[in-house]
PDB file of N, CA and C in Angstrom:
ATOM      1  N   UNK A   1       7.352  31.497  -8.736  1.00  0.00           N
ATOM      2  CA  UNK A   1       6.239  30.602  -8.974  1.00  0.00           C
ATOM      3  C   UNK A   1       6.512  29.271  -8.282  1.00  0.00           C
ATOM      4  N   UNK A   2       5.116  28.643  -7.530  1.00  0.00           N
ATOM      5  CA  UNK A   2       5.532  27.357  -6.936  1.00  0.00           C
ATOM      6  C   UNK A   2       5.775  25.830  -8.097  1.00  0.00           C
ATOM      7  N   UNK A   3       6.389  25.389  -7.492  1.00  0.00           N
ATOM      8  CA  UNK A   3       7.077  24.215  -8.482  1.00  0.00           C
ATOM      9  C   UNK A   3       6.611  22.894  -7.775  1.00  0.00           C
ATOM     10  N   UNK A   4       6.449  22.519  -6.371  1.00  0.00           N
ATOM     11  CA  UNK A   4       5.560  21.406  -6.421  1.00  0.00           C
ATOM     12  C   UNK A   4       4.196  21.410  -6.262  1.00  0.00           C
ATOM     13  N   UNK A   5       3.482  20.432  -6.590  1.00  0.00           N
ATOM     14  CA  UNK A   5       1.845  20.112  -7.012  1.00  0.00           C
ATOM     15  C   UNK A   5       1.325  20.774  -5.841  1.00  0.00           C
ATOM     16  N   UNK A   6       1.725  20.058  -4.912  1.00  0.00           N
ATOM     17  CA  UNK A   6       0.536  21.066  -3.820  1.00  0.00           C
ATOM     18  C   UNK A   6       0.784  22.989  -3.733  1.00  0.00           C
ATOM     19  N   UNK A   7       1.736  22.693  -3.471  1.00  0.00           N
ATOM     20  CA  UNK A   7       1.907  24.718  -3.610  1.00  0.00           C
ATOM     21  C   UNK A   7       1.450  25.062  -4.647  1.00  0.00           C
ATOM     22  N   UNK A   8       1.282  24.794  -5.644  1.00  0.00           N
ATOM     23  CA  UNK A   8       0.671  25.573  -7.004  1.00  0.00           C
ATOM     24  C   UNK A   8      -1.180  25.253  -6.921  1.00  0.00           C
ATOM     25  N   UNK A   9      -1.744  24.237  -5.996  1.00  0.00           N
ATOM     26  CA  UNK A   9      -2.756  23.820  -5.375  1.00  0.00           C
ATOM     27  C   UNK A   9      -3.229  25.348  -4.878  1.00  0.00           C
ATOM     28  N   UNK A  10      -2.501  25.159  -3.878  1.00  0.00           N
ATOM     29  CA  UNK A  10      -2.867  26.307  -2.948  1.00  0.00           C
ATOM     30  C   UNK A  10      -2.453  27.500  -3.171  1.00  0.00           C
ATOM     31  N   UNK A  11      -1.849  27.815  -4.525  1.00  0.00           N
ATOM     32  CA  UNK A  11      -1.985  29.276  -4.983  1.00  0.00           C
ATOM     33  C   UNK A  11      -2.946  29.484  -5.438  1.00  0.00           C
ATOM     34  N   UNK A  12      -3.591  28.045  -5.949  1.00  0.00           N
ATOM     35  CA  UNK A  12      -4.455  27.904  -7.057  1.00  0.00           C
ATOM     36  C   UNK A  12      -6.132  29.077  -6.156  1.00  0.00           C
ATOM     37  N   UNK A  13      -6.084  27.976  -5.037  1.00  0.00           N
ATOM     38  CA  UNK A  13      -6.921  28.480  -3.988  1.00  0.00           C
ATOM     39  C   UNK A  13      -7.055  29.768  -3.423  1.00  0.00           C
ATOM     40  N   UNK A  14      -5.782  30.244  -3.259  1.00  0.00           N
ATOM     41  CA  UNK A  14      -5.708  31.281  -2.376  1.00  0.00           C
ATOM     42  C   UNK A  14      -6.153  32.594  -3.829  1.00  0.00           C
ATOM     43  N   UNK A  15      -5.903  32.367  -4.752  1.00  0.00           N
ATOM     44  CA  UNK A  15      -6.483  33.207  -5.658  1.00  0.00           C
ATOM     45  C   UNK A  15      -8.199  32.715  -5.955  1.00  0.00           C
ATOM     46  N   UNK A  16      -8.578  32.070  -5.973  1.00  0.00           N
ATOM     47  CA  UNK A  16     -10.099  31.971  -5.601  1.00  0.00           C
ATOM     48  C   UNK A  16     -10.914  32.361  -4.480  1.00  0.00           C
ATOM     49  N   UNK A  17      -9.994  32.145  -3.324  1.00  0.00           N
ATOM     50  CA  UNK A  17     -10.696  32.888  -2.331  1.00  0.00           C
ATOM     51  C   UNK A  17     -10.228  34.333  -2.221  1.00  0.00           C
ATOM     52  N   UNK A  18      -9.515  34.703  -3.038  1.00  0.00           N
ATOM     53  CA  UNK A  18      -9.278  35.877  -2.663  1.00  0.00           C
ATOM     54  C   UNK A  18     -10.708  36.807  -3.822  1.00  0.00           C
ATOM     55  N   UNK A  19     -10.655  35.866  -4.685  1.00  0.00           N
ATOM     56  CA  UNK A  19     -11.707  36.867  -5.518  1.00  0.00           C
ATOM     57  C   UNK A  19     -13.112  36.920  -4.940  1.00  0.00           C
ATOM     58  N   UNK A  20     -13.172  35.685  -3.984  1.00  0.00           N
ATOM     59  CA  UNK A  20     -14.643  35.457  -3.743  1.00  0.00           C
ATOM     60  C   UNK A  20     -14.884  36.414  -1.918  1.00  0.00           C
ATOM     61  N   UNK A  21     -13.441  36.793  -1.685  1.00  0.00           N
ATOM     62  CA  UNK A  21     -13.963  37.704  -0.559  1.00  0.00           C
ATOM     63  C   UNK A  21     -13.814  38.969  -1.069  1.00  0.00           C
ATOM     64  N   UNK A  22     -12.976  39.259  -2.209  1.00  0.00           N
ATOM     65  CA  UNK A  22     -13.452  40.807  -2.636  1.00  0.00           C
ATOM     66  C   UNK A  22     -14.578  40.901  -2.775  1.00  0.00           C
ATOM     67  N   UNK A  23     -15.417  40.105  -3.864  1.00  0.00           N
ATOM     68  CA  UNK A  23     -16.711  40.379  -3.836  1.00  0.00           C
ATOM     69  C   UNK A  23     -17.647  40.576  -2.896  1.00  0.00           C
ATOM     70  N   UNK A  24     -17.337  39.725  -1.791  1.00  0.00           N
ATOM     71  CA  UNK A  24     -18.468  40.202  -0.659  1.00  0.00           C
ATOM     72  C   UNK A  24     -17.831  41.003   0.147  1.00  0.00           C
ATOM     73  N   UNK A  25     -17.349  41.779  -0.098  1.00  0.00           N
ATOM     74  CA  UNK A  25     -16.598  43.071   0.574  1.00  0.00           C
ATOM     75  C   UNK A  25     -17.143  44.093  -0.036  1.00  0.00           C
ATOM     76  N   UNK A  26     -16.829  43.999  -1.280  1.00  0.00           N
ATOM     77  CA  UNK A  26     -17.700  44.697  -2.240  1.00  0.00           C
ATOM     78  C   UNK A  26     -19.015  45.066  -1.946  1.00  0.00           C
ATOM     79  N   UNK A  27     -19.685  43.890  -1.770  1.00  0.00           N
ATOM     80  CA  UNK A  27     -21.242  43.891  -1.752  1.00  0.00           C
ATOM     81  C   UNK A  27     -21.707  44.468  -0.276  1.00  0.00           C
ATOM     82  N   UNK A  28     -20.505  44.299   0.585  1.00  0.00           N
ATOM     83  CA  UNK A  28     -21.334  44.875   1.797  1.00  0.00           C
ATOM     84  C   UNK A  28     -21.050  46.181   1.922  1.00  0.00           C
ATOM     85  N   UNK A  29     -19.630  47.024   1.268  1.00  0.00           N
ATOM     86  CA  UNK A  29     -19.589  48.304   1.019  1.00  0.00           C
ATOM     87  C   UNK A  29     -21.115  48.827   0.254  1.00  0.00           C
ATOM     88  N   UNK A  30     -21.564  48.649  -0.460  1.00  0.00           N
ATOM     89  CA  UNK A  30     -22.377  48.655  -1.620  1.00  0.00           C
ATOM     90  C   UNK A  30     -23.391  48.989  -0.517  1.00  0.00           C
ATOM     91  N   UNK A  31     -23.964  48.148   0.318  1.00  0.00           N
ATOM     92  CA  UNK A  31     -25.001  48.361   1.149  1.00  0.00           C
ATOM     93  C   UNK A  31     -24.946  49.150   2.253  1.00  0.00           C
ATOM     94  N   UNK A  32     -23.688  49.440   2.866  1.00  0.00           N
ATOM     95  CA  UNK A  32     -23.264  50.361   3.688  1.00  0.00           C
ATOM     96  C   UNK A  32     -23.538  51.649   3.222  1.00  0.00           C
ATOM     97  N   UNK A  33     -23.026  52.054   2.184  1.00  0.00           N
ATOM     98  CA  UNK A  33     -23.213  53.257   0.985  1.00  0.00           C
ATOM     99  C   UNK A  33     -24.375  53.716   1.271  1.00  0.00           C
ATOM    100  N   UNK A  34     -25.384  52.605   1.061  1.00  0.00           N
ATOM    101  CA  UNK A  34     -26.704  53.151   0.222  1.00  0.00           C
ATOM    102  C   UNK A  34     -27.502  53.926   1.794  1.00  0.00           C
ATOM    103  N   UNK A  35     -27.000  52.576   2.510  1.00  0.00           N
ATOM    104  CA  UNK A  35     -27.161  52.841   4.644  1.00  0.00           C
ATOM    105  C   UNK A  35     -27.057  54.156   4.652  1.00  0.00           C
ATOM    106  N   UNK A  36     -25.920  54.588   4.429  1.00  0.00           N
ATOM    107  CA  UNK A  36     -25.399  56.344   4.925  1.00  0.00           C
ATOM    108  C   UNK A  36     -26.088  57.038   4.104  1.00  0.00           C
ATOM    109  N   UNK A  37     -26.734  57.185   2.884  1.00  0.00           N
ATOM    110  CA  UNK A  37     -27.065  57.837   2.026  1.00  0.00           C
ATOM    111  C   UNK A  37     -28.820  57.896   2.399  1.00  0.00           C
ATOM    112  N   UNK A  38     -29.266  56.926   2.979  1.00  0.00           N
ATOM    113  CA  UNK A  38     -30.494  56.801   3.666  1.00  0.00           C
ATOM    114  C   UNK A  38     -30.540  57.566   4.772  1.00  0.00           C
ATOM    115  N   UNK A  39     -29.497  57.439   5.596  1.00  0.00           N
ATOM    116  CA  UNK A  39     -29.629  58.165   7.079  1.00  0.00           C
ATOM    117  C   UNK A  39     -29.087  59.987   6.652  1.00  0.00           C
ATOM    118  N   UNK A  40     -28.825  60.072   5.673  1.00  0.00           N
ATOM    119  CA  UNK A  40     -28.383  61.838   5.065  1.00  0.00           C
ATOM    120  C   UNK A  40     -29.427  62.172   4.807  1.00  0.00           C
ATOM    121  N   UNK A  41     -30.685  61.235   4.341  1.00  0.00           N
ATOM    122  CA  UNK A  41     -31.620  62.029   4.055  1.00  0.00           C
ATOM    123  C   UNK A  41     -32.782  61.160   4.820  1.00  0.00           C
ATOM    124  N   UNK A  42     -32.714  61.472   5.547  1.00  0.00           N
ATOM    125  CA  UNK A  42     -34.008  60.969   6.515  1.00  0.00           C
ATOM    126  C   UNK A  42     -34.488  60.003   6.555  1.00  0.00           C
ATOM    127  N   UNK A  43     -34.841  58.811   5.558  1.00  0.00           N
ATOM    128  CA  UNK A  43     -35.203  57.935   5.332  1.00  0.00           C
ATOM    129  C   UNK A  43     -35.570  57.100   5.884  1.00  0.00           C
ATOM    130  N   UNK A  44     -36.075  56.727   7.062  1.00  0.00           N
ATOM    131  CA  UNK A  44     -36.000  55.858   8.249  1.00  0.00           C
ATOM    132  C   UNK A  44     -36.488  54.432   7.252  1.00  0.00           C
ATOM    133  N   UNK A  45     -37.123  54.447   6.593  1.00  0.00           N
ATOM    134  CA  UNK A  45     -37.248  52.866   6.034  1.00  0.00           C
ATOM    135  C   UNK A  45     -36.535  52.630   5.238  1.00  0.00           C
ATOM    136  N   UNK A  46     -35.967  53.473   4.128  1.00  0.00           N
ATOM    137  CA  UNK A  46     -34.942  52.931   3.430  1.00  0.00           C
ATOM    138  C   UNK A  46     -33.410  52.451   4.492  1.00  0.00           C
ATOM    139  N   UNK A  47     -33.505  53.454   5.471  1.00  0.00           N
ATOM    140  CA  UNK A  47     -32.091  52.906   5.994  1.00  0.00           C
ATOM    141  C   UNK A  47     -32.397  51.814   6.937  1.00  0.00           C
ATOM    142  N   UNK A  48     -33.653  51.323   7.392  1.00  0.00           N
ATOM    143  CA  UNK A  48     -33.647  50.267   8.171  1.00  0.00           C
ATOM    144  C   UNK A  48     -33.427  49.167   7.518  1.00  0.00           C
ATOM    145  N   UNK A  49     -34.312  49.063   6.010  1.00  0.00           N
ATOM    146  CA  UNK A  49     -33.700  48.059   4.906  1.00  0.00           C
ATOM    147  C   UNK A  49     -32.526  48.126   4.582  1.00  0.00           C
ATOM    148  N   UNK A  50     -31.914  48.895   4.467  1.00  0.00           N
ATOM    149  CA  UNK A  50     -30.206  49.123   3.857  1.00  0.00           C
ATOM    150  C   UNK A  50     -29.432  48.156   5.339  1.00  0.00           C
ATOM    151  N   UNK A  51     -29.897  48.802   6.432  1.00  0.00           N
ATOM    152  CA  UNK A  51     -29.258  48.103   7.841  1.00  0.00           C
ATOM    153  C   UNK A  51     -29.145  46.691   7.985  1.00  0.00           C
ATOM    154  N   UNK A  52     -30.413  46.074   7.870  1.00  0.00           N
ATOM    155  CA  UNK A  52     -30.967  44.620   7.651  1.00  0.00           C
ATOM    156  C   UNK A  52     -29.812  44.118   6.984  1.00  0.00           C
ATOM    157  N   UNK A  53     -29.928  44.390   5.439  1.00  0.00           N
ATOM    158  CA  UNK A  53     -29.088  43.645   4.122  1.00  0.00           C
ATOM    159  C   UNK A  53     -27.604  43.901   4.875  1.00  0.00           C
ATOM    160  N   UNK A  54     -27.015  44.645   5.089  1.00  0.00           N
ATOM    161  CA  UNK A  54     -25.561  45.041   5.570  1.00  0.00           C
ATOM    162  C   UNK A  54     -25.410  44.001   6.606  1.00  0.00           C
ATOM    163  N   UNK A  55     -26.201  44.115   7.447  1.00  0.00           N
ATOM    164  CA  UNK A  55     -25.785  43.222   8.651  1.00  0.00           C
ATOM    165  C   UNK A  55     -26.214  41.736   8.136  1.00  0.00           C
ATOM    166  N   UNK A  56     -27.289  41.538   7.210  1.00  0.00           N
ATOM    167  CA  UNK A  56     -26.922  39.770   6.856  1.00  0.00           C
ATOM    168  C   UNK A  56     -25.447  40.146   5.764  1.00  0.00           C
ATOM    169  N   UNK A  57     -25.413  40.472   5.249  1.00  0.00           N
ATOM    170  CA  UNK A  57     -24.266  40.358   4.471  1.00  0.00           C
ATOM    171  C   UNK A  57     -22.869  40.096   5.363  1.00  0.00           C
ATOM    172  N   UNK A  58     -22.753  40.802   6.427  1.00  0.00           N
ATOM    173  CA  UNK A  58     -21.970  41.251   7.396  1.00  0.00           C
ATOM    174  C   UNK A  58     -21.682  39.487   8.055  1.00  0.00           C
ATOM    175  N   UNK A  59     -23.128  39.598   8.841  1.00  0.00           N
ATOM    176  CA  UNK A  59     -22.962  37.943   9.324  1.00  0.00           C
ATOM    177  C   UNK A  59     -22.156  36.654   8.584  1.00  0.00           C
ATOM    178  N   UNK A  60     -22.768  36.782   6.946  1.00  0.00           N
ATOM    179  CA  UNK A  60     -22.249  36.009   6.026  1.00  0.00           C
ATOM    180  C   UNK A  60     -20.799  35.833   6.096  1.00  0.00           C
ATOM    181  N   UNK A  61     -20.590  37.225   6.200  1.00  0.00           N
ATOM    182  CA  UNK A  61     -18.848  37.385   5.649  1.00  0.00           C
ATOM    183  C   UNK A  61     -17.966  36.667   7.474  1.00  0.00           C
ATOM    184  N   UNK A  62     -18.830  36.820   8.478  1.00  0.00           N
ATOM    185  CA  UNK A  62     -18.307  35.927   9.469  1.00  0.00           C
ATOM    186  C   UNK A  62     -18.231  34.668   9.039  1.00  0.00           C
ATOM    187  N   UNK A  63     -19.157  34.082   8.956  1.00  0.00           N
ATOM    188  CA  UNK A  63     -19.310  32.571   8.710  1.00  0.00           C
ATOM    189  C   UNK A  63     -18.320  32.285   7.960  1.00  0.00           C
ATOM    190  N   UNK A  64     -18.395  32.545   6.811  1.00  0.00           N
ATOM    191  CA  UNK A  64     -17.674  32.179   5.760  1.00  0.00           C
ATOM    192  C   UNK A  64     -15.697  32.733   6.031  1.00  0.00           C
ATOM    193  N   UNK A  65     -16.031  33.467   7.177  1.00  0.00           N
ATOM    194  CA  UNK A  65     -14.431  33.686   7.218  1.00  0.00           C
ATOM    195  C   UNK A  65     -14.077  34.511   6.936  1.00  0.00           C
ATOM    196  N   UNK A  66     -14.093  35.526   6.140  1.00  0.00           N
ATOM    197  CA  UNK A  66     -13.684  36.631   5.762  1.00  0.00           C
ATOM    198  C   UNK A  66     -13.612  37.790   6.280  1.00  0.00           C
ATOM    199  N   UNK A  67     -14.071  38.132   7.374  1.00  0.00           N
ATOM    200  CA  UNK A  67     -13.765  38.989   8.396  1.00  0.00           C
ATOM    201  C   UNK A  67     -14.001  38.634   9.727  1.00  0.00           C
ATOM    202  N   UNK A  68     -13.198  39.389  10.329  1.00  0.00           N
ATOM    203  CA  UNK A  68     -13.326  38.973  11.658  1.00  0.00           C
ATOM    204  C   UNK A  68     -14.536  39.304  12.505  1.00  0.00           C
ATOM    205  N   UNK A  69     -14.672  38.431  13.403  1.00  0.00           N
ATOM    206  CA  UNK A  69     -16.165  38.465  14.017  1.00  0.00           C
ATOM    207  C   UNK A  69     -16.305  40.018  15.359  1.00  0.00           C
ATOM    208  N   UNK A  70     -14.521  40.253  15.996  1.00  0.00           N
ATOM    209  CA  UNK A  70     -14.937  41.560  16.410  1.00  0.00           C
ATOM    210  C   UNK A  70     -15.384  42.605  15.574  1.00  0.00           C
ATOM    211  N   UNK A  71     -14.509  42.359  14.339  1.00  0.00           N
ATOM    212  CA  UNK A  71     -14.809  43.711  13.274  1.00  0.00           C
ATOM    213  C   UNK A  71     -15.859  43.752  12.837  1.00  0.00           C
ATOM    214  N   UNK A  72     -16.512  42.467  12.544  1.00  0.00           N
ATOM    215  CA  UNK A  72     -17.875  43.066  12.411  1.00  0.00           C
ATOM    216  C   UNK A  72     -18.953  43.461  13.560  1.00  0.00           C
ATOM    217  N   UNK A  73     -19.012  42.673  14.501  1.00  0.00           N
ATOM    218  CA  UNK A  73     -19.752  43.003  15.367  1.00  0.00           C
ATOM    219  C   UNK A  73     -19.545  44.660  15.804  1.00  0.00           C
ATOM    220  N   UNK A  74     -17.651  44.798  15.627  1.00  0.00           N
ATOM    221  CA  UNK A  74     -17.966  47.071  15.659  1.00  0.00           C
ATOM    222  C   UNK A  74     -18.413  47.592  14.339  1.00  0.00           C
ATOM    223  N   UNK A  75     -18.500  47.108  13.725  1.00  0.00           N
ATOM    224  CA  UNK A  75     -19.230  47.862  11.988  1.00  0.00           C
ATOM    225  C   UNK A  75     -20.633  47.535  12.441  1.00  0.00           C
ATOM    226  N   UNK A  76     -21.614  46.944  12.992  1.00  0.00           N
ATOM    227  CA  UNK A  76     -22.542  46.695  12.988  1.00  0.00           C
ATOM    228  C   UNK A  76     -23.004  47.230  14.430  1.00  0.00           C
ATOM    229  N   UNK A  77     -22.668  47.512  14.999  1.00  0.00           N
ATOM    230  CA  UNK A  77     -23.024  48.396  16.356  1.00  0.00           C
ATOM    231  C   UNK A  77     -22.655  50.038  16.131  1.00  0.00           C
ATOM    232  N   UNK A  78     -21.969  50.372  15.444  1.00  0.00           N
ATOM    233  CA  UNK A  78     -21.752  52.011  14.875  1.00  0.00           C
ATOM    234  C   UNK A  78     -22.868  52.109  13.853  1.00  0.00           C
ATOM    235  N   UNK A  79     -23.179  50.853  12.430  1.00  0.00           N
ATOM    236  CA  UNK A  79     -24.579  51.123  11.860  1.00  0.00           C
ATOM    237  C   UNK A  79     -25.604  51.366  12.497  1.00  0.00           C
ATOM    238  N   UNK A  80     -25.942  50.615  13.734  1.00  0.00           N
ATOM    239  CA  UNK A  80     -27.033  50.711  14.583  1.00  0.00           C
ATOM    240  C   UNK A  80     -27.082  51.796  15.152  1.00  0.00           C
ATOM    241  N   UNK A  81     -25.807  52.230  15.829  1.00  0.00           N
ATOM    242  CA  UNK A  81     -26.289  53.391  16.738  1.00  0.00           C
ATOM    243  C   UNK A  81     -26.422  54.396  15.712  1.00  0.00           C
ATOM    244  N   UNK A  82     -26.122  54.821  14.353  1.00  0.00           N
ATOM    245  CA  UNK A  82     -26.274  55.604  13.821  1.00  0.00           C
ATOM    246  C   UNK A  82     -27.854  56.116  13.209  1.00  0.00           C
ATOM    247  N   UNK A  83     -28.321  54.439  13.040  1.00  0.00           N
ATOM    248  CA  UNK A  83     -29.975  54.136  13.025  1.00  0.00           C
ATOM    249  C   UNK A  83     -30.442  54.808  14.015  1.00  0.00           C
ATOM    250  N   UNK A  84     -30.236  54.336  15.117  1.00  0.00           N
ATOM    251  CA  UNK A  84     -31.043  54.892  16.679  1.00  0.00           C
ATOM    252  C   UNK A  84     -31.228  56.326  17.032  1.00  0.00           C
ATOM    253  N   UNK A  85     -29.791  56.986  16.473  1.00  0.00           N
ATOM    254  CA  UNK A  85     -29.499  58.469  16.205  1.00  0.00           C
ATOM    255  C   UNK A  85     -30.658  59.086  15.230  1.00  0.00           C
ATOM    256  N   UNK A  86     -30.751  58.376  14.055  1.00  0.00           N
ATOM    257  CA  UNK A  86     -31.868  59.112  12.846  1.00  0.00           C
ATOM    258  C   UNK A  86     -32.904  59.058  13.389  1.00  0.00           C
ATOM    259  N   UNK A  87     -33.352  57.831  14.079  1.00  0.00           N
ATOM    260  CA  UNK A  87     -34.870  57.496  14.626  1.00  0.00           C
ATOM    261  C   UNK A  87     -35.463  58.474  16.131  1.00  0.00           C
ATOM    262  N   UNK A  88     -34.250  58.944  16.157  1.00  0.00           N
ATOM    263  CA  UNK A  88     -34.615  59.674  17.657  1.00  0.00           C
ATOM    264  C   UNK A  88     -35.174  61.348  17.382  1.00  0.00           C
TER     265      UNK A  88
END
């Protein structure tokens, strides 16, 4: 355990951000899910909405830091082409 003020600061932190990027990890699995489960069954509007939400969620989690901006930009170009695939 840290013993001066600032290190116990920044444990303090690093356990807050750690809960607040599970959650939106969480939340964009969640929408990914529902994505694939749309494109299994044909759905072309449910999975274009499922696509939408994933990829703002996706963007978010750039901004904010939590993933990296190649990784998402390849999670979000494999959703798409998988869209383009159902729609064809």
């Amino acid at each position: 355990m840290a013993n001066i003020k600032s290190s116990i600061k920044r444990v303090e932190i690093a356990r807050r951000n750690e809960a607040r990027n599970r959650a939106i990890k969480s939340e964009i699995k969640t929408y990914v899910k529902k994505f694939e489960k749309a494109v299994a069954e044909n759905s072309v509007e449910d999975a274009k909405k499922y696509l939408d939400l994933a990829e703002k969620k996706y963007r978010q989690a750039e901004a904010k830091n939590v993933m990296h901006k190649n990784n998402i930009s390849r999670k979000i170009g494999q959703l798409t082409n998988k869209f383009n695939a159902m729609s064809n």
